[in-house]
N, C-alpha and C. Protein backbone atom coordinates (compact mmCIF):
# COMPACT_ATOMS: atom_id res chain seq x y z
N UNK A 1 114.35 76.67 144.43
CA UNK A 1 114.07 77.85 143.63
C UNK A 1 114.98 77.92 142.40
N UNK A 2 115.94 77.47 142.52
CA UNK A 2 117.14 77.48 141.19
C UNK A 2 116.15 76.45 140.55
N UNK A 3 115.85 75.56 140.81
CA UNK A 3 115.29 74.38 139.56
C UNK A 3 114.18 75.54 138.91
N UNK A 4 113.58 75.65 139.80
CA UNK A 4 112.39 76.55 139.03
C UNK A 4 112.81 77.37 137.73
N UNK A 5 113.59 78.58 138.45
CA UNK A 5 114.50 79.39 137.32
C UNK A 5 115.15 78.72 136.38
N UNK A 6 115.79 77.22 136.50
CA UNK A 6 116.08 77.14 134.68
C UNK A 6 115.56 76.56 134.55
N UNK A 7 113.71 76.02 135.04
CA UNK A 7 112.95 75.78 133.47
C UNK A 7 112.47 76.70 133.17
N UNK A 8 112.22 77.99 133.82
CA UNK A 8 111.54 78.98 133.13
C UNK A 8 112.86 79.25 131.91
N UNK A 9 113.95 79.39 132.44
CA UNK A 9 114.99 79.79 131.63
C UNK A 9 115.11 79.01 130.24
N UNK A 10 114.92 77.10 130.61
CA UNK A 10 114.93 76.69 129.17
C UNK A 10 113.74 77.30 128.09
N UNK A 11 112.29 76.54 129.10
CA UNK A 11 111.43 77.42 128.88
C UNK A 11 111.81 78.73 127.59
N UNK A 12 112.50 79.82 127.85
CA UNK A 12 112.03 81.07 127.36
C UNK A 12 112.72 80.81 126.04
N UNK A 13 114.27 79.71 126.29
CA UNK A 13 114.67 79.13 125.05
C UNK A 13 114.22 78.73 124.19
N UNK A 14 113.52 78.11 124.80
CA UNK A 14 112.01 77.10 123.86
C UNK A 14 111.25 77.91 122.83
N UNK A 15 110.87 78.23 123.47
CA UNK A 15 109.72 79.62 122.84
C UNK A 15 110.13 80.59 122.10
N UNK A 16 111.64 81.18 122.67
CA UNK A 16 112.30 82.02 121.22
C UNK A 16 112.90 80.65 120.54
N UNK A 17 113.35 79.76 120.45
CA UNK A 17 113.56 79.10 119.21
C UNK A 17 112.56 78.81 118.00
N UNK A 18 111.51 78.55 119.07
CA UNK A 18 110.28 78.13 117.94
C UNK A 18 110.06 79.31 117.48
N UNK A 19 109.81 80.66 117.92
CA UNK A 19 109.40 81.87 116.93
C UNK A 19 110.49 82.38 116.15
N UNK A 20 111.79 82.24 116.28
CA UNK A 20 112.85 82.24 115.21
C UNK A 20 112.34 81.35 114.10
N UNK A 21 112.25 80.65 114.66
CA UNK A 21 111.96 79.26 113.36
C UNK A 21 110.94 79.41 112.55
N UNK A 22 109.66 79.46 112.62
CA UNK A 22 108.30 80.28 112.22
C UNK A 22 108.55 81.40 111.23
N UNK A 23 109.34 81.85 111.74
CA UNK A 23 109.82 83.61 111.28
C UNK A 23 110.68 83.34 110.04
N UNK A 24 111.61 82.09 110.50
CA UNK A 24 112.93 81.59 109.06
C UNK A 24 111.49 80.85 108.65
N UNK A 25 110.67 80.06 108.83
CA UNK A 25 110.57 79.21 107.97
C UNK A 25 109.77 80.41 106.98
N UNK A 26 108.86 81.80 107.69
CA UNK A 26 108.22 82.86 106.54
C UNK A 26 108.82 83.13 106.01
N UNK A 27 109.97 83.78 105.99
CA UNK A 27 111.02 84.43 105.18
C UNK A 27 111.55 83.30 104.04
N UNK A 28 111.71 82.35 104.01
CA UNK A 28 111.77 81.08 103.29
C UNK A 28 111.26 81.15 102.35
N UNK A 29 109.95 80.34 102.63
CA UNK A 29 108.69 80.36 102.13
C UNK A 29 107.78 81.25 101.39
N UNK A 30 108.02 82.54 101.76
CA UNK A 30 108.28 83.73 101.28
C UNK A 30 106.40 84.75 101.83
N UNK A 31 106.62 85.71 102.36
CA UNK A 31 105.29 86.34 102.74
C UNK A 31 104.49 86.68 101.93
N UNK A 32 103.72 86.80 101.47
CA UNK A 32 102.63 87.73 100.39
C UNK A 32 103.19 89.47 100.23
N UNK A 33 103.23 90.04 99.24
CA UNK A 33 103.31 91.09 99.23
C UNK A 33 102.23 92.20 99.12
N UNK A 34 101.05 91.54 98.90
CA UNK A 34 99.45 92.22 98.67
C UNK A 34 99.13 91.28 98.79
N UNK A 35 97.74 92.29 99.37
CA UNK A 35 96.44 91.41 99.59
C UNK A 35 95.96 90.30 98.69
N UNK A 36 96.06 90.67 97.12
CA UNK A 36 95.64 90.33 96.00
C UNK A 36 96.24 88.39 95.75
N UNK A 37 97.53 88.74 96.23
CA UNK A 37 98.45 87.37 96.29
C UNK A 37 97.91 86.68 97.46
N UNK A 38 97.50 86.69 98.75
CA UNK A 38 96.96 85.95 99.04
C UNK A 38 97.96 85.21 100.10
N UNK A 39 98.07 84.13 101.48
CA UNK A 39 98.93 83.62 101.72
C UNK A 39 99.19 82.32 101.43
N UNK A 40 100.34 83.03 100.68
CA UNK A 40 100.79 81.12 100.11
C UNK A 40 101.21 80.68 101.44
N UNK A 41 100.58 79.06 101.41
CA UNK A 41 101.41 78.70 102.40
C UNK A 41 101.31 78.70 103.97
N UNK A 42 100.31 79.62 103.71
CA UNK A 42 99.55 79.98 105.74
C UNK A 42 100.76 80.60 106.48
N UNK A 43 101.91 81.48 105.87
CA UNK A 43 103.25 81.67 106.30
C UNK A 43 102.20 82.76 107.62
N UNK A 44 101.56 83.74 107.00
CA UNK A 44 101.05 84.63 107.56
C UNK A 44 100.45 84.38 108.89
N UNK A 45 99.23 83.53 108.28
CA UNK A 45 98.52 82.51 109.65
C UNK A 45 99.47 81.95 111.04
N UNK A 46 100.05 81.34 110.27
CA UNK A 46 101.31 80.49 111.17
C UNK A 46 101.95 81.97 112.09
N UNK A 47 101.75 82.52 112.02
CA UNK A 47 102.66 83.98 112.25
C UNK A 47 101.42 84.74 113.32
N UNK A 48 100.49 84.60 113.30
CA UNK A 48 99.26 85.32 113.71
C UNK A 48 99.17 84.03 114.78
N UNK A 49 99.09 83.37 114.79
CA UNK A 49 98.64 81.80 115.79
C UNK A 49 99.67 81.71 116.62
N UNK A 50 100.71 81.80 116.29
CA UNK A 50 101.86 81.67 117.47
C UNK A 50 102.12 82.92 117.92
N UNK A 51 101.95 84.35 117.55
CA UNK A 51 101.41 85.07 118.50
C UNK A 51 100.44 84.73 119.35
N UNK A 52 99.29 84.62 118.76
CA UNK A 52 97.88 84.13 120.05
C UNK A 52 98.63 83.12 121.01
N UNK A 53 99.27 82.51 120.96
CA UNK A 53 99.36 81.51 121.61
C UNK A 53 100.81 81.79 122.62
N UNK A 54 101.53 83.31 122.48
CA UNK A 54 102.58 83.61 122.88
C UNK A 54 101.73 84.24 123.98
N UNK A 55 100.98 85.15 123.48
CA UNK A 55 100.30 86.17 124.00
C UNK A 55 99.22 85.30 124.89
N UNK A 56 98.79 84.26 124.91
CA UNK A 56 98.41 83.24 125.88
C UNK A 56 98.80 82.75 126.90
N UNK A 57 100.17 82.13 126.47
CA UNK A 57 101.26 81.56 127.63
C UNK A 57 101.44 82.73 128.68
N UNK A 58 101.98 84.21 127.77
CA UNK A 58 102.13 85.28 128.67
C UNK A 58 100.90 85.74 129.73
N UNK A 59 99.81 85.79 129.25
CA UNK A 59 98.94 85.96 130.09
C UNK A 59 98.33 85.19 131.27
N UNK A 60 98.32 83.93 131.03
CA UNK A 60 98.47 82.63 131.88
C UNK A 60 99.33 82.55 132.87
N UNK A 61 101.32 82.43 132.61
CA UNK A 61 102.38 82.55 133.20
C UNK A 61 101.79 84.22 134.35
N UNK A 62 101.78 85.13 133.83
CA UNK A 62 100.93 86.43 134.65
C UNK A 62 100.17 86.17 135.70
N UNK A 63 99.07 85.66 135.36
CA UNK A 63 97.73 85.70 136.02
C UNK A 63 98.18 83.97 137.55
N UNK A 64 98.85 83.40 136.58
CA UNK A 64 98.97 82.03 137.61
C UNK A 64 100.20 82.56 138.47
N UNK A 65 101.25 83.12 138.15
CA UNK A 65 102.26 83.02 139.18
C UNK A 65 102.28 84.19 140.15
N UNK A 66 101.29 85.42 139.12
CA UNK A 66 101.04 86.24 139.93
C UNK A 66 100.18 86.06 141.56
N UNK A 67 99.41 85.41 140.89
CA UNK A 67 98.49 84.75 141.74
C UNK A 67 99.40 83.75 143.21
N UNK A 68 100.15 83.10 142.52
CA UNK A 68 100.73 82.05 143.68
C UNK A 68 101.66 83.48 144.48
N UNK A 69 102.49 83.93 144.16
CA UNK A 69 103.44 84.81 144.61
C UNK A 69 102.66 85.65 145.63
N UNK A 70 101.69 85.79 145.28
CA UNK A 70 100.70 87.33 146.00
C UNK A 70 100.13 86.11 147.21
N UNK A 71 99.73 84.96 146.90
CA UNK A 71 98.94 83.81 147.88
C UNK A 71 99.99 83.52 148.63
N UNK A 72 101.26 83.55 148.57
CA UNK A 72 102.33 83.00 149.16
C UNK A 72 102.79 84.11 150.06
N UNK A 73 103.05 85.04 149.50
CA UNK A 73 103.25 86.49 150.52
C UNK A 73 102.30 86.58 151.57
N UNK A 74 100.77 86.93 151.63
CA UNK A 74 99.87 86.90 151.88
C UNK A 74 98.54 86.51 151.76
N UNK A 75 97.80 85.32 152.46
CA UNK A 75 97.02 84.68 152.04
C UNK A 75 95.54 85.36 151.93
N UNK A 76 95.73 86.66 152.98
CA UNK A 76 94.17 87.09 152.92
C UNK A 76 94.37 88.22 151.66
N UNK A 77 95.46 87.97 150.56
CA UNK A 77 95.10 88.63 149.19
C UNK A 77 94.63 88.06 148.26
N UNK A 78 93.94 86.66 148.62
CA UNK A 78 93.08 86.09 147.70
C UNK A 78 91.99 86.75 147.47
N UNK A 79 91.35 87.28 148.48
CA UNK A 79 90.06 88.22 148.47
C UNK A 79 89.87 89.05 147.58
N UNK A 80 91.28 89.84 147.28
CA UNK A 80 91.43 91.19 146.94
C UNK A 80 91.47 90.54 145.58
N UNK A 81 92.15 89.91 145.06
CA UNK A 81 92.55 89.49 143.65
C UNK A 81 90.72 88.57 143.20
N UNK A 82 90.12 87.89 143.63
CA UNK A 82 89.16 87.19 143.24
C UNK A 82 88.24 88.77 143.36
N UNK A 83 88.31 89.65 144.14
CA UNK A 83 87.65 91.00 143.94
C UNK A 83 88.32 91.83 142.31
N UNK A 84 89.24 91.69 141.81
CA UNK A 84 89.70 92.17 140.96
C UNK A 84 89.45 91.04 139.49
N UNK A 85 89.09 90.22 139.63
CA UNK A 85 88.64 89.54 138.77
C UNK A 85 87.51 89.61 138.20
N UNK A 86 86.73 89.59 139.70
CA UNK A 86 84.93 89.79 139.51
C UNK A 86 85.06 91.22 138.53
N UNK A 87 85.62 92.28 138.91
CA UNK A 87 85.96 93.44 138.41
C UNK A 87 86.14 93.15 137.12
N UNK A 88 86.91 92.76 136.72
CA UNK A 88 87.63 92.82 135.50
C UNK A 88 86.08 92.19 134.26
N UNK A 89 85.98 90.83 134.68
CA UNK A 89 85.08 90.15 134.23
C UNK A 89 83.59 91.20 134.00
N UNK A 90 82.90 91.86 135.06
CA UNK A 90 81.80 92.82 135.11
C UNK A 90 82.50 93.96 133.87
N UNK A 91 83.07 94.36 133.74
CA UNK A 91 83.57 95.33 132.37
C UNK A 91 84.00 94.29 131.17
N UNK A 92 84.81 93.58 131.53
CA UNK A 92 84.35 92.97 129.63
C UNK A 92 82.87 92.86 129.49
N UNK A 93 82.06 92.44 130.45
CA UNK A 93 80.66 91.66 130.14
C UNK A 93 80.05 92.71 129.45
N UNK A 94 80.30 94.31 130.44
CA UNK A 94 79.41 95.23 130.11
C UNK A 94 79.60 95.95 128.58
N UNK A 95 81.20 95.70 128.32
CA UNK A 95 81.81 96.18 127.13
C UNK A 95 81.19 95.11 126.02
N UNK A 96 80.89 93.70 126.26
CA UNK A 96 80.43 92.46 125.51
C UNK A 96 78.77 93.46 124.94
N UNK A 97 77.83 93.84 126.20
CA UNK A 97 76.66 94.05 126.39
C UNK A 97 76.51 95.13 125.31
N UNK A 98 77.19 96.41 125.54
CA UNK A 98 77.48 97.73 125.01
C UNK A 98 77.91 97.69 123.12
N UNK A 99 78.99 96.74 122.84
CA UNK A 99 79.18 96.83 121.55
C UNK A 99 78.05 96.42 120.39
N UNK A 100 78.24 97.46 119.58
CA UNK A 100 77.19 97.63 118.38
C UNK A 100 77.26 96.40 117.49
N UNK A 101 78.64 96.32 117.31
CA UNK A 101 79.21 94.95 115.78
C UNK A 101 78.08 95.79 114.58
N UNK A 102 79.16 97.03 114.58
CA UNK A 102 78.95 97.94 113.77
C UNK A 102 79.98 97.06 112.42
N UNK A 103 79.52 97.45 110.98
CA UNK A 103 79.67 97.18 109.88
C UNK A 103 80.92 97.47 109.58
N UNK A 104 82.14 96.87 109.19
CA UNK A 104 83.48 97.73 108.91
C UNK A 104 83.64 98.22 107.72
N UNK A 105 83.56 99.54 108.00
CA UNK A 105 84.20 100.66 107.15
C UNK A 105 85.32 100.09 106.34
N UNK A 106 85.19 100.55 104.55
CA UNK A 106 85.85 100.17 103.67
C UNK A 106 85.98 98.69 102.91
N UNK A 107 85.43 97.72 103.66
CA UNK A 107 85.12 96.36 103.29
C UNK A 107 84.53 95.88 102.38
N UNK A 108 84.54 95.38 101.17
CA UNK A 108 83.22 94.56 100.54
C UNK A 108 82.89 93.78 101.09
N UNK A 109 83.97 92.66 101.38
CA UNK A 109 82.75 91.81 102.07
C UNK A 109 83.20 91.22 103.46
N UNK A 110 82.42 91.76 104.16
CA UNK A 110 82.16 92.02 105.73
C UNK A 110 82.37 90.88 106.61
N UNK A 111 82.67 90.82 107.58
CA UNK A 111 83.00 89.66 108.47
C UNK A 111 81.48 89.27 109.15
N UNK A 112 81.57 88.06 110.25
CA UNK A 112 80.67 87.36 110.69
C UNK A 112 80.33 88.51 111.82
N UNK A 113 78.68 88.59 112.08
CA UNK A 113 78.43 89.32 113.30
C UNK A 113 79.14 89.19 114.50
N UNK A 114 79.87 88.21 114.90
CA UNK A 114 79.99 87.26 115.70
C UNK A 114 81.67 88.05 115.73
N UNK A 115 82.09 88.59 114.27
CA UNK A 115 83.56 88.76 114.89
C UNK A 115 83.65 90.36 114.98
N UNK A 116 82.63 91.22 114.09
CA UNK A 116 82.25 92.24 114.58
C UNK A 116 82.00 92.58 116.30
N UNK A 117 80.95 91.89 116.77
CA UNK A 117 81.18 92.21 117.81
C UNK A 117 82.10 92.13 118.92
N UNK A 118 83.42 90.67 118.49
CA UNK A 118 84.15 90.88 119.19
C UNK A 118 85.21 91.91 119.44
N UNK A 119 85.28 92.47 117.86
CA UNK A 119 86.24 93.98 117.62
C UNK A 119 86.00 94.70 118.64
N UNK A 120 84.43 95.25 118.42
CA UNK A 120 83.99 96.27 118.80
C UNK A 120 84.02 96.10 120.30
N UNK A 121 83.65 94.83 121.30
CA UNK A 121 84.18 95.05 122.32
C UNK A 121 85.48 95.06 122.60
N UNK A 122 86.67 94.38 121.92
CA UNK A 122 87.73 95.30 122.63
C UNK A 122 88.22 96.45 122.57
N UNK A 123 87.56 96.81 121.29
CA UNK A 123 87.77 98.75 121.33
C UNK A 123 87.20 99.16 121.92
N UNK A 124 86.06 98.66 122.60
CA UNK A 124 85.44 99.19 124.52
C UNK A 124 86.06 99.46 125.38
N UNK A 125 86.83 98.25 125.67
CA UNK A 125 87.50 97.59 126.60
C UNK A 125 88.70 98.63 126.64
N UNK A 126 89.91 98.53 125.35
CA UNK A 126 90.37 99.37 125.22
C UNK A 126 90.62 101.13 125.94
N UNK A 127 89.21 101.46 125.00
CA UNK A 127 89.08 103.09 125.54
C UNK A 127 88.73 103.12 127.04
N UNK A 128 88.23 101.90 127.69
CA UNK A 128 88.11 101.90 128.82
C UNK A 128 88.92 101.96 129.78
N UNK A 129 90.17 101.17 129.65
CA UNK A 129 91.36 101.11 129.91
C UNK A 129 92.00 102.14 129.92
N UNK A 130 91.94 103.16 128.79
CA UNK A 130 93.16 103.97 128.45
C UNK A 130 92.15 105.19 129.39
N UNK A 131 91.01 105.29 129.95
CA UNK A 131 90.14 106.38 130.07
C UNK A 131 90.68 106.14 131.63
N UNK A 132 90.52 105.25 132.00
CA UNK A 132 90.75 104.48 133.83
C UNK A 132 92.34 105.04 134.02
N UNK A 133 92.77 104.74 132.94
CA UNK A 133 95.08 105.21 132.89
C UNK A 133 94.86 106.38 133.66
N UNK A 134 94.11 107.23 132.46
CA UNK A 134 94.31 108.97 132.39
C UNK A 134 93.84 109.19 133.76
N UNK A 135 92.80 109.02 134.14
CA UNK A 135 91.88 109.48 135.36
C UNK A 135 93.44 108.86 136.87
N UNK A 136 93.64 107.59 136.53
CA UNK A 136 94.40 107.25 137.90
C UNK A 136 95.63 107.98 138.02
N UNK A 137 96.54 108.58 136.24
CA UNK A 137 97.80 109.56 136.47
C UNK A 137 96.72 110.78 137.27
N UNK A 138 95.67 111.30 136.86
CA UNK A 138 95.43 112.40 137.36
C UNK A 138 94.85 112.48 139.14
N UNK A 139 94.09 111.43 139.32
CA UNK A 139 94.00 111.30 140.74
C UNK A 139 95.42 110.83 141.81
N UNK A 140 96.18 110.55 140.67
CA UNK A 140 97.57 110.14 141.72
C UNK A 140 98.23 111.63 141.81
N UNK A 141 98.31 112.01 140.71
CA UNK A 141 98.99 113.37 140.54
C UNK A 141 98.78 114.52 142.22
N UNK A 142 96.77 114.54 141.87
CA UNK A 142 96.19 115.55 142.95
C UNK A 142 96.76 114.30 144.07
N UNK A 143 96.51 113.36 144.37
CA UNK A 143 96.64 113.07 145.59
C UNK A 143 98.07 113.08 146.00
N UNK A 144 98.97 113.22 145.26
CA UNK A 144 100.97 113.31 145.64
C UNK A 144 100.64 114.78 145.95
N UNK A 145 99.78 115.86 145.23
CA UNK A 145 100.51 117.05 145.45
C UNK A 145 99.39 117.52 147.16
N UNK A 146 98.78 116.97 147.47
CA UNK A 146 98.08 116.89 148.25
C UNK A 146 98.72 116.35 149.82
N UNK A 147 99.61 115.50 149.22
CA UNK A 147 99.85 114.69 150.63
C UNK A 147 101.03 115.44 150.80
N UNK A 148 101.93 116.00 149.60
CA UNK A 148 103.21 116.94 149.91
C UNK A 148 103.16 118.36 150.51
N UNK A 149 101.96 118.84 150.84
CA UNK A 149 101.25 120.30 151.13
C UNK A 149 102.45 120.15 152.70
């Protein structure tokens, strides 16, 4: 288990070095200050991509170790988690199904249908999320003051 912990540990080294570096090499290189200027240089891009790709690892590292840890504790919580997937998957689909790839407001010239609709489903997805939050503080709420009677 110690080996494990320092590669995650170099690991996390890794990963903040390279986004320090990215970050010196924008600041360098120098960012756009308006739209109008444009990105010299892809400083911006480069900056947007290694997020996606942070925000990847993180979700991956999540979903996989979560997964082994929960399989390792208990094996009949595979069920429950491949039930929470199917879940998960049935609401993007329906949020996929549901979005308009409505026209964006203020634009001249408009993006591909294709990325419209991906907006618009995660601002589904989103309000869906934040709607499921509210409802579970409030059903936890009644059910604490319920079980404290």
């Amino acid at each position: 288990m110690k080996d494990l912990n320092k590669i995650f540990k170099w690991l996390m080294w890794l990963l903040f070095a390279v986004s320090v570096g990215i970050l010196v090499w924008g600041m360098v290189k120098g960012f756009p200050s308006t739209p109008a200027e444009g990105d010299n240089g892809n400083t911006v891009n480069a900056l947007i991509y290694w997020c996606y790709a942070m925000i990847g690892i993180a979700a991956f590292c999540a979903v996989v170790f979560g997964v082994a840890v929960s399989v390792a504790n208990n094996p009949k919580s595979l069920i429950t988690i491949l039930v929470g997937v199917v879940a998960a998957a049935v609401v993007c689909g329906l949020a996929y199904v549901l979005a308009p790839a409505s026209p964006a407001i203020g634009m001249l010239e408009q993006p591909t249908v294709g990325t419209l609709k991906f907006t618009d489903t995660v601002l589904y997805i989103v309000a869906f999320a934040g709607i499921l939050s509210v409802a579970a503080i409030i059903f936890g709420e009644i059910m604490g003051a319920i079980r404290n009677k």
